[in-house]
C-alpha atoms as a PDB file:
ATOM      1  CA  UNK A   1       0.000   0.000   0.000  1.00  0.00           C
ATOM      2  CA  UNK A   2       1.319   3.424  -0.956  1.00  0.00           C
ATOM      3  CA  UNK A   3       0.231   6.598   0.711  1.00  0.00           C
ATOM      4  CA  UNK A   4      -1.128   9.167  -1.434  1.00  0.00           C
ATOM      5  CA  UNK A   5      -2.426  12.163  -0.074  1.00  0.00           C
ATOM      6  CA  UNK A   6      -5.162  13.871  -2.207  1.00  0.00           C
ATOM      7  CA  UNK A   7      -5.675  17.618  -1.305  1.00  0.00           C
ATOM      8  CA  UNK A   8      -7.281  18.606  -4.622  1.00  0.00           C
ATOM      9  CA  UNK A   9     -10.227  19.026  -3.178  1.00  0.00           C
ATOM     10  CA  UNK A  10      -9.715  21.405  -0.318  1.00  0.00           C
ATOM     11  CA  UNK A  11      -8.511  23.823  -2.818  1.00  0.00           C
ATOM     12  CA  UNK A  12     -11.636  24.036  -4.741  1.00  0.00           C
ATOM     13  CA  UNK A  13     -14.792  26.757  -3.880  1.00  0.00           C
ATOM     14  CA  UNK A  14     -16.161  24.076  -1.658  1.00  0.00           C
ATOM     15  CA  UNK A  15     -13.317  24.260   0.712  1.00  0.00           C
ATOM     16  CA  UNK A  16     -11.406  27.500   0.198  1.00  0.00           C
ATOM     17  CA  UNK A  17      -7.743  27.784   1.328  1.00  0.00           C
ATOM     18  CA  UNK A  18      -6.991  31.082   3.063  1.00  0.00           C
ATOM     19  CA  UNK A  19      -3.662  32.161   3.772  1.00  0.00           C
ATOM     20  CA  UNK A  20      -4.442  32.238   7.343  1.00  0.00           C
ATOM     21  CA  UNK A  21      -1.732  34.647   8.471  1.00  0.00           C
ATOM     22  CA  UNK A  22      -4.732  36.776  10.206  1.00  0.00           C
ATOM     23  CA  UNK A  23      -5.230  33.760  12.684  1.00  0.00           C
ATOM     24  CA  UNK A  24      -1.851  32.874  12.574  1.00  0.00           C
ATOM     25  CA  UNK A  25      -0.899  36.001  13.775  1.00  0.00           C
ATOM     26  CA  UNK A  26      -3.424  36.084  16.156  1.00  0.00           C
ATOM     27  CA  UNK A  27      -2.915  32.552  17.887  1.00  0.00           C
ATOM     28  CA  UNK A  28       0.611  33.224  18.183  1.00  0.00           C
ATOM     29  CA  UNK A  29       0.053  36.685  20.007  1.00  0.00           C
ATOM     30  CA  UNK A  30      -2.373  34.697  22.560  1.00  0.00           C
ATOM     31  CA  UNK A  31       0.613  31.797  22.859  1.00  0.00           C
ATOM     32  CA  UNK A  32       2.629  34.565  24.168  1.00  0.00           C
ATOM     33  CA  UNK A  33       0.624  35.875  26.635  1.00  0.00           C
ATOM     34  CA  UNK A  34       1.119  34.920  30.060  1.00  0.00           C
ATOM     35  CA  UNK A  35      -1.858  32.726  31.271  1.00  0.00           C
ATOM     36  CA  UNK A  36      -2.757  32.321  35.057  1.00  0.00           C
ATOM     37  CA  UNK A  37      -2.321  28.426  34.878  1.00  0.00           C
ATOM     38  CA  UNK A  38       1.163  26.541  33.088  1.00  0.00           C
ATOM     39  CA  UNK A  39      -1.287  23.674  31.590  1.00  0.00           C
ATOM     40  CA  UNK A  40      -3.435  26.574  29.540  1.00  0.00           C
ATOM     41  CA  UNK A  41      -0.405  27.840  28.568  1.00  0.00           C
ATOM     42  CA  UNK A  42       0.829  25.138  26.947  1.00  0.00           C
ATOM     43  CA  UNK A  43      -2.367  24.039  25.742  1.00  0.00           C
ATOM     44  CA  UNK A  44      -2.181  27.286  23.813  1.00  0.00           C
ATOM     45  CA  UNK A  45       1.356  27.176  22.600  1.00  0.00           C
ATOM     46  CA  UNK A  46       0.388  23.475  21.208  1.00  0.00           C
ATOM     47  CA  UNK A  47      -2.964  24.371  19.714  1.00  0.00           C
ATOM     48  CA  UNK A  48      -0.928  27.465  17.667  1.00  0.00           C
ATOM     49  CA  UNK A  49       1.805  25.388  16.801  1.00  0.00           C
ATOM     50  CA  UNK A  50      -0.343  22.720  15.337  1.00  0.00           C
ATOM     51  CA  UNK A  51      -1.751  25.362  13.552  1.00  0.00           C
ATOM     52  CA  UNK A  52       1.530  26.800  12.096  1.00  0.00           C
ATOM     53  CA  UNK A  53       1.729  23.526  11.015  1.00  0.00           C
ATOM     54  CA  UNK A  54      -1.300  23.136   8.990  1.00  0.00           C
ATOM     55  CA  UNK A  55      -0.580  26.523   7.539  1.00  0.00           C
ATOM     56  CA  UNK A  56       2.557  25.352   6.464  1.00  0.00           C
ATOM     57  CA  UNK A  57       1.465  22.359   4.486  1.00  0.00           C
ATOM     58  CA  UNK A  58      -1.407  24.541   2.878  1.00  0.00           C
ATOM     59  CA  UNK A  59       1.280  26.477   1.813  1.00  0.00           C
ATOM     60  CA  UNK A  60       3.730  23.449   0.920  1.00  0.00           C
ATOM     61  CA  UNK A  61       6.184  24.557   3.584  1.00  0.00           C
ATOM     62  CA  UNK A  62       6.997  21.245   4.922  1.00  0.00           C
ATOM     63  CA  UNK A  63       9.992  21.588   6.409  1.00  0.00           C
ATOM     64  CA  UNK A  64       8.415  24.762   8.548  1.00  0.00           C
ATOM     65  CA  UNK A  65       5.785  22.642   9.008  1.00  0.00           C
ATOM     66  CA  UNK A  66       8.343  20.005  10.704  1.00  0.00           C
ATOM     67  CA  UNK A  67       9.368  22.891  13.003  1.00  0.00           C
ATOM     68  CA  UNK A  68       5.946  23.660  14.055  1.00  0.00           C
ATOM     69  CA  UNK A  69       5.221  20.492  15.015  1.00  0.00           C
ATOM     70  CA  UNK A  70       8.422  19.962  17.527  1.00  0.00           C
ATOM     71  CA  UNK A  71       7.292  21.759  19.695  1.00  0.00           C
ATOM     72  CA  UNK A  72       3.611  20.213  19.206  1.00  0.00           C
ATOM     73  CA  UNK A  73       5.478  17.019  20.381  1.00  0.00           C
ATOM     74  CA  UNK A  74       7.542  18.481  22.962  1.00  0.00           C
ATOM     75  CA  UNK A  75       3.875  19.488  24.669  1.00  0.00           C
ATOM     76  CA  UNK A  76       1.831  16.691  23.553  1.00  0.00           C
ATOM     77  CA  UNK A  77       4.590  14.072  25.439  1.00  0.00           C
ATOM     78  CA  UNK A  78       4.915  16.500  28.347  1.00  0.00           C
ATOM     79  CA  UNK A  79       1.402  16.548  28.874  1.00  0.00           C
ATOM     80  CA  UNK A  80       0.809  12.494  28.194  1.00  0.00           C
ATOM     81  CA  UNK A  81      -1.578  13.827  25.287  1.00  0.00           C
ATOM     82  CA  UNK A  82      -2.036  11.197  22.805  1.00  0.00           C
ATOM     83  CA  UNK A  83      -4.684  12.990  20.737  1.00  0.00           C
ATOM     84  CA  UNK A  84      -2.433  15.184  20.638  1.00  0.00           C
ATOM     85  CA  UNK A  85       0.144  12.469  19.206  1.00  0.00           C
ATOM     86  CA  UNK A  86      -1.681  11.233  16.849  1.00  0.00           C
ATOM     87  CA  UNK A  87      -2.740  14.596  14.579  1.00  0.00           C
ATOM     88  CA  UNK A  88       0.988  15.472  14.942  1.00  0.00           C
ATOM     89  CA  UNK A  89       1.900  11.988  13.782  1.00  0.00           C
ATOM     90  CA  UNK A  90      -0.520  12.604  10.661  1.00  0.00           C
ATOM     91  CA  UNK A  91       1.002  16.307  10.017  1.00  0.00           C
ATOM     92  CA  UNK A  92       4.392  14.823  10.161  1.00  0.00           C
ATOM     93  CA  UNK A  93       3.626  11.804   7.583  1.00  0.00           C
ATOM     94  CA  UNK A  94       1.972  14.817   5.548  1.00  0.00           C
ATOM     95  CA  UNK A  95       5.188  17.009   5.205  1.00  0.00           C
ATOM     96  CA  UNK A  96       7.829  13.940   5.055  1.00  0.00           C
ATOM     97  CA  UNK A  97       5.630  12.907   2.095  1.00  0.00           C
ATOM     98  CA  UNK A  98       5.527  16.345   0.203  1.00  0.00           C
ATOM     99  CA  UNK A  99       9.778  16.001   1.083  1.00  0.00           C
ATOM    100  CA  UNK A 100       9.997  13.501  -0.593  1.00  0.00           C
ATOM    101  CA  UNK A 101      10.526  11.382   2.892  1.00  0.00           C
ATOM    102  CA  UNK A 102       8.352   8.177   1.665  1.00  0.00           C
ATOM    103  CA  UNK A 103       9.466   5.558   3.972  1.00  0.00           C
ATOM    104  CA  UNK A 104       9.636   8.477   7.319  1.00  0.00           C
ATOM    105  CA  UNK A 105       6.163   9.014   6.011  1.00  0.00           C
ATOM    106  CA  UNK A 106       4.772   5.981   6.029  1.00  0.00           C
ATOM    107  CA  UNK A 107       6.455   5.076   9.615  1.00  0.00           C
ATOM    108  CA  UNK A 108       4.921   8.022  11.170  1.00  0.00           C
ATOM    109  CA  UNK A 109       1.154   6.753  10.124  1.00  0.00           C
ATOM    110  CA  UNK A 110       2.196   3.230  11.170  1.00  0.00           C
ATOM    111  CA  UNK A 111       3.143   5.048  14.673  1.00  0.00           C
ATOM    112  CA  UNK A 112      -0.078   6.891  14.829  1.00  0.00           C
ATOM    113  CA  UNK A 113      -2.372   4.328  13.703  1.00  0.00           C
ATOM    114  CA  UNK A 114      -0.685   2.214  16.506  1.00  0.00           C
ATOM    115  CA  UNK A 115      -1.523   4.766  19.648  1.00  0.00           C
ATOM    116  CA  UNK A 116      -4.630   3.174  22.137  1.00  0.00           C
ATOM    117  CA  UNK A 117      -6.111   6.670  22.093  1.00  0.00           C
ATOM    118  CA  UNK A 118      -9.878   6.728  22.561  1.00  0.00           C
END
């Protein structure tokens, strides 16, 4: 079995793509607020780094994307979050792929499909 993302679709006037730097810009602003609790912090830090993330692969930035979603790990293990895992695993197999990363690729959705989250 080969993966084969299909995104042809999301481009289309059913789904339009924005560029998304208006959100972007304003989840990264919040991530750098101080919050009152640590675990809302970094809930927000991961939320707008999985975000950077999917920007980036709208954009075909993969390797930024990559970036992004270190730090989405970093949290996501920190905080035992599988969920959390799991989209990052998905995001990662996405950019590896558009890289040119097949076999990376495929071992991240292996990983991912592999995670007892509920």
């Amino acid at each position: 079995m080969v993966f084969r993302p299909s995104v042809g679709r999301l481009g289309s006037r059913h789904f339009p793509i924005s560029t998304g730097w208006e959100n972007e810009t304003t989840l990264d602003e919040l991530a750098r607020q101080p919050q009152r609790s640590p675990l809302r912090q970094l809930n927000i830090i991961s939320v707008a780094a999985l975000a950077r993330a999917r920007l980036a692969l709208a954009r075909n930035e993969a390797q930024q994307a990559l970036a992004a979603l270190d730090q989405v790990y970093e949290i996501a293990l920190q905080l035992s979050r599988g969920a959390l895992l799991v989209k990052a695993d998905v995001l990662k197999a996405l950019a590896l792929y558009e890289l040119g990363r097949d076999d990376e690729s495929r071992h991240c959705l292996v990983t991912a499909a592999r995670k007892n989250v509920p």
